[in-house]
Protein backbone atom coordinates (compact mmCIF):
# COMPACT_ATOMS: atom_id res chain seq x y z
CA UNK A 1 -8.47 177.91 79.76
CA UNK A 2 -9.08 174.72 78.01
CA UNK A 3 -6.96 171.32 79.24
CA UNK A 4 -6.24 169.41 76.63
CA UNK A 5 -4.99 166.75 78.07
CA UNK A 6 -7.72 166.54 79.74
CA UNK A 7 -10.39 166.41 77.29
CA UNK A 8 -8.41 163.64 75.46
CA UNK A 9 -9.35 161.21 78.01
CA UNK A 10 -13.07 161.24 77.18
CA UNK A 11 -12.69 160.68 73.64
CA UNK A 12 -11.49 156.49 74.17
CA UNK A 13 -14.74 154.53 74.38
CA UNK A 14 -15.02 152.53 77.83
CA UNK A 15 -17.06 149.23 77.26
CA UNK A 16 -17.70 146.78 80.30
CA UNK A 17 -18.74 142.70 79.54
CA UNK A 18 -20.88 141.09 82.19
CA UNK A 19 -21.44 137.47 82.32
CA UNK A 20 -20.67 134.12 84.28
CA UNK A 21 -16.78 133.31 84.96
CA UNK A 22 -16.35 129.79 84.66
CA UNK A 23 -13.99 128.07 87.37
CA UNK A 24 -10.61 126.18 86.00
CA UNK A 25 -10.63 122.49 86.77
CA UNK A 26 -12.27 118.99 85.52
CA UNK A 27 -16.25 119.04 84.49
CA UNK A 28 -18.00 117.64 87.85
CA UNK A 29 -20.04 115.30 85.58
CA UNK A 30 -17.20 113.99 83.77
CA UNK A 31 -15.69 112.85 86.55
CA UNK A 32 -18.57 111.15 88.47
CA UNK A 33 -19.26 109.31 84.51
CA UNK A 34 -15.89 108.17 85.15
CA UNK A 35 -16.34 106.84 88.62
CA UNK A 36 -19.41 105.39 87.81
CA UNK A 37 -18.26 103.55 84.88
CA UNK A 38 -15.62 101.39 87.08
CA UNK A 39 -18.34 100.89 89.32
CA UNK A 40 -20.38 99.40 86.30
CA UNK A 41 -23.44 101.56 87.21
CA UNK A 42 -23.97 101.53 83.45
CA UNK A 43 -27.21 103.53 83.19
CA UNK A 44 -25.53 106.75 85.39
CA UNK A 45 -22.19 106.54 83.30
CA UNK A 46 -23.83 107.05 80.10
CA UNK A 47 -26.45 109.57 81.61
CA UNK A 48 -23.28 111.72 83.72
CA UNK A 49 -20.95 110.91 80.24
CA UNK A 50 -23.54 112.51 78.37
CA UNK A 51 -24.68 115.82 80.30
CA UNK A 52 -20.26 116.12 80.93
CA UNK A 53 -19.83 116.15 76.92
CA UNK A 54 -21.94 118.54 76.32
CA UNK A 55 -21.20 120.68 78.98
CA UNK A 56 -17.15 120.57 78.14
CA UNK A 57 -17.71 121.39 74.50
CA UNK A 58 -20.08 124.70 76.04
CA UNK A 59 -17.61 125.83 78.57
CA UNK A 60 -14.22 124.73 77.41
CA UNK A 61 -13.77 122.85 80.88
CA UNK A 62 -11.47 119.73 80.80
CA UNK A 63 -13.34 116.57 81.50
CA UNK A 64 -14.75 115.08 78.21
CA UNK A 65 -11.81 112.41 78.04
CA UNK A 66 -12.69 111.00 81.47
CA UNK A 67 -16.65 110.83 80.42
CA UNK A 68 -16.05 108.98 77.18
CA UNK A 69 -13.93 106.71 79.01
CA UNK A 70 -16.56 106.46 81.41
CA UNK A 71 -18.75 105.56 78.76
CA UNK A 72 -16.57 103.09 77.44
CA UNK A 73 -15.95 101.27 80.15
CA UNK A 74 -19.95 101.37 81.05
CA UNK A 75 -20.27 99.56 77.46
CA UNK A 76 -17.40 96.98 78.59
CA UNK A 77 -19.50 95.84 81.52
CA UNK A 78 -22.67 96.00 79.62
CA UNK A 79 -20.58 93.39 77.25
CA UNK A 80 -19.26 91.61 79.77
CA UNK A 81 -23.00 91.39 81.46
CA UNK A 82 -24.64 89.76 78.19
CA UNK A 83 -21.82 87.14 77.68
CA UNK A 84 -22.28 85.96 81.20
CA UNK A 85 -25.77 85.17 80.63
CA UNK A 86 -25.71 83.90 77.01
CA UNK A 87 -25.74 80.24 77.33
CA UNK A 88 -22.69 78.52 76.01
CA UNK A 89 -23.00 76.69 73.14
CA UNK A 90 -21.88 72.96 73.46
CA UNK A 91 -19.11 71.44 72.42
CA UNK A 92 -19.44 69.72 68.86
CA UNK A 93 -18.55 66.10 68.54
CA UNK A 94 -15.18 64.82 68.03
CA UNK A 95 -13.64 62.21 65.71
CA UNK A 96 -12.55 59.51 68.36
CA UNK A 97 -10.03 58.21 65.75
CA UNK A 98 -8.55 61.22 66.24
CA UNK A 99 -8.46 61.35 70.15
CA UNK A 100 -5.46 59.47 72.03
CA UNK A 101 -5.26 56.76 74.66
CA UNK A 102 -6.32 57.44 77.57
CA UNK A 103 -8.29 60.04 76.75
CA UNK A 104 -11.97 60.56 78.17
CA UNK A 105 -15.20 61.19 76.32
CA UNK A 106 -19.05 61.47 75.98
CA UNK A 107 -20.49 59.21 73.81
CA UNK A 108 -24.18 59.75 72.34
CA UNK A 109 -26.56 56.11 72.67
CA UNK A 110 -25.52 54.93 69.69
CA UNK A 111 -21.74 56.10 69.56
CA UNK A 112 -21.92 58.27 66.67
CA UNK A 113 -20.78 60.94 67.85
CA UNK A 114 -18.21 61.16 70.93
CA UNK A 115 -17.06 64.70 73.26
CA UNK A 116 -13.73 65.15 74.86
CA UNK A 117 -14.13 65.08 78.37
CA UNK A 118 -11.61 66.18 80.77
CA UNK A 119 -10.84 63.14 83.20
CA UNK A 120 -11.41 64.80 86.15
CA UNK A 121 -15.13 65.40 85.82
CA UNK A 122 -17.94 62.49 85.40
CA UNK A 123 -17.55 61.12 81.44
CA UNK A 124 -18.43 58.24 79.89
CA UNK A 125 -15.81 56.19 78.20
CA UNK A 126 -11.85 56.12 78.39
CA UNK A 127 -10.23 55.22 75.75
CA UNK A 128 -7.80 52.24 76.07
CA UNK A 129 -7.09 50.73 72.82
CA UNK A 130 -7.82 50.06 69.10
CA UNK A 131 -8.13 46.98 67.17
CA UNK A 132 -7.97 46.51 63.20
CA UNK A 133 -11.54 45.92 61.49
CA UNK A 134 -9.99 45.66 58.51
CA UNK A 135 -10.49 41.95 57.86
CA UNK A 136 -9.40 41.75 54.33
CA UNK A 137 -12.86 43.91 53.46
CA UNK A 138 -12.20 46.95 50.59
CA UNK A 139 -16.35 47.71 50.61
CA UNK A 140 -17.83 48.71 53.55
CA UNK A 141 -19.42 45.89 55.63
CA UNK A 142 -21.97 48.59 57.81
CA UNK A 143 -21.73 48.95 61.60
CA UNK A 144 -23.38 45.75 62.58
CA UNK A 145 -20.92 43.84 60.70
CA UNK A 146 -17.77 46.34 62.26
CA UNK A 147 -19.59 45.88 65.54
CA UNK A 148 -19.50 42.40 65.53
CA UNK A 149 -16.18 41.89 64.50
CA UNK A 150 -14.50 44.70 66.65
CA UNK A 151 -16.25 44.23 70.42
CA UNK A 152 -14.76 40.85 70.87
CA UNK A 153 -11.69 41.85 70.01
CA UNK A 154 -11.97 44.49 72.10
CA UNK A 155 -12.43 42.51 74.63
CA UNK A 156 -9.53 40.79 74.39
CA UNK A 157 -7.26 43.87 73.52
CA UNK A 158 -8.43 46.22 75.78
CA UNK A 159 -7.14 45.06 78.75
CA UNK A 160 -3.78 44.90 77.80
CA UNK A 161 -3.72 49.03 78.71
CA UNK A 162 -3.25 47.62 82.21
CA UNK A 163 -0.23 46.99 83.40
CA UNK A 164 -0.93 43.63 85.01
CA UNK A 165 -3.64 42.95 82.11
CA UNK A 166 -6.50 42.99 84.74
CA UNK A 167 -8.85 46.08 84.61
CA UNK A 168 -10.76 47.52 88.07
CA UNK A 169 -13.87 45.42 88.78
CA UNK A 170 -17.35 46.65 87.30
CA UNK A 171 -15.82 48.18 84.23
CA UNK A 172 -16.95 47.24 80.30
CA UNK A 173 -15.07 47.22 77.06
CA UNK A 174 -16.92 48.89 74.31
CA UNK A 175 -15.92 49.38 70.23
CA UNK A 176 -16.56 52.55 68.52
CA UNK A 177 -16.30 51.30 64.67
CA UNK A 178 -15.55 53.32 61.47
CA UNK A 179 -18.68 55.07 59.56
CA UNK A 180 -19.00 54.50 56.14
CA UNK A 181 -17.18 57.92 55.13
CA UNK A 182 -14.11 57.14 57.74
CA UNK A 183 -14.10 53.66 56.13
CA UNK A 184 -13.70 55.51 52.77
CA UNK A 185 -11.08 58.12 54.05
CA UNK A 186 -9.24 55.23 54.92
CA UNK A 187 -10.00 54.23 58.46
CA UNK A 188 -9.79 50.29 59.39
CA UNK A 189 -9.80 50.36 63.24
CA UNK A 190 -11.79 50.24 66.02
CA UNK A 191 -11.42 52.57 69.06
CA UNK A 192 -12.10 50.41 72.28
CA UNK A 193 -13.03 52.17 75.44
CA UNK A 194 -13.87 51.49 78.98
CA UNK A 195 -16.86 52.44 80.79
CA UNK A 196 -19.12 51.27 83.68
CA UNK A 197 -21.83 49.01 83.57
CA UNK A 198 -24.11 51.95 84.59
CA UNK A 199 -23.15 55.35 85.91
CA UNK A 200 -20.04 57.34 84.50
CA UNK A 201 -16.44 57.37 85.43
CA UNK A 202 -15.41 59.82 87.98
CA UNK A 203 -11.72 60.06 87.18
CA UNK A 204 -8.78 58.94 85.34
CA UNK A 205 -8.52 55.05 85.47
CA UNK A 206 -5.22 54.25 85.15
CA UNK A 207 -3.15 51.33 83.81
């Protein structure tokens, strides 16, 4: 006699799929691009960042996040790398009519041009005074002219920033005058500064 139900068993078709299970968790690679990239072992976070992105977007495994960031932060110490050994540009000069009293500088040989200092470190000049060049002139006399007229009265004013008029032994007073543009913007003084004889000043001289 014939079973039915049976014989309606082997009419569904049966199929079997083979092939690699993947594990659930974070990409291996991703993570060590990660570690490596706060280490700033720059050439393995790319090269582990890399492999772990490619590998994510094959197997659907977490992980990519971590290797970009891996790779970003391998780019932030590559950064951080170059500006360390870039040299640093200079400072540009300053207008010393612009600077205050007291304040310290560099000075070039022929004071032209003048650089804030801090006090604290070796400088040149301090500034301790100014003094009007003015002397009735509306054209511009030139430097030597300024020169002459503003160093002796430099002399004269410049110790007055001391408090008992008398400045530390083996100090100078010096004039830096107005170039001929200042003299047209309007300037008519004369910055005086103090300096040494020879060497530079090693701190803050005080009135």
């Amino acid at each position: 006699m014939f079973d039915d139900t049976r014989s309606t068993l082997s009419n569904h078709t049966q199929t079997t799929v083979r092939g690699p299970v993947e594990s659930a968790g974070t990409d291996g690679f991703a993570i060590t691009a990660f570690v490596t990239g706060l280490l700033g072992l720059v050439p393995l976070a790319f090269g582990f960042g890399i492999r772990a992105v490619i590998r994510t977007s094959r197997t659907g495994r977490s992980g990519s996040g971590l290797a970009i960031a891996g790779m970003v932060l391998g780019v932030l110490w590559l950064g951080a790398g170059l500006v360390a050994i870039t040299p640093q540009r200079a400072a540009g000069p300053d207008q010393v009519s612009g600077m205050a009293i007291g304040d310290c500088l560099d000075a070039d040989p022929d004071g032209a041009n003048v650089i804030r200092m801090a006090c604290d470190v070796p400088h040149d000049e301090q500034i301790a005074g100014r003094v009007d060049v003015a002397n009735g002139e509306e054209a511009y006399p030139g430097l030597a002219k300024l020169r002459e007229l503003a160093e002796p009265l430099c002399r004269i004013a410049g110790p007055a920033y001391f408090t008992n008029g008398a400045p530390p032994p083996g100090l100078e007073f010096r004039a830096h005058v107005p170039t001929e543009s200042s003299w047209r913007a309007g300037a008519r003084e004369a910055t005086c500064t103090l300096g040494k004889a020879s060497g530079k000043l090693t701190g803050h001289v005080g009135p």
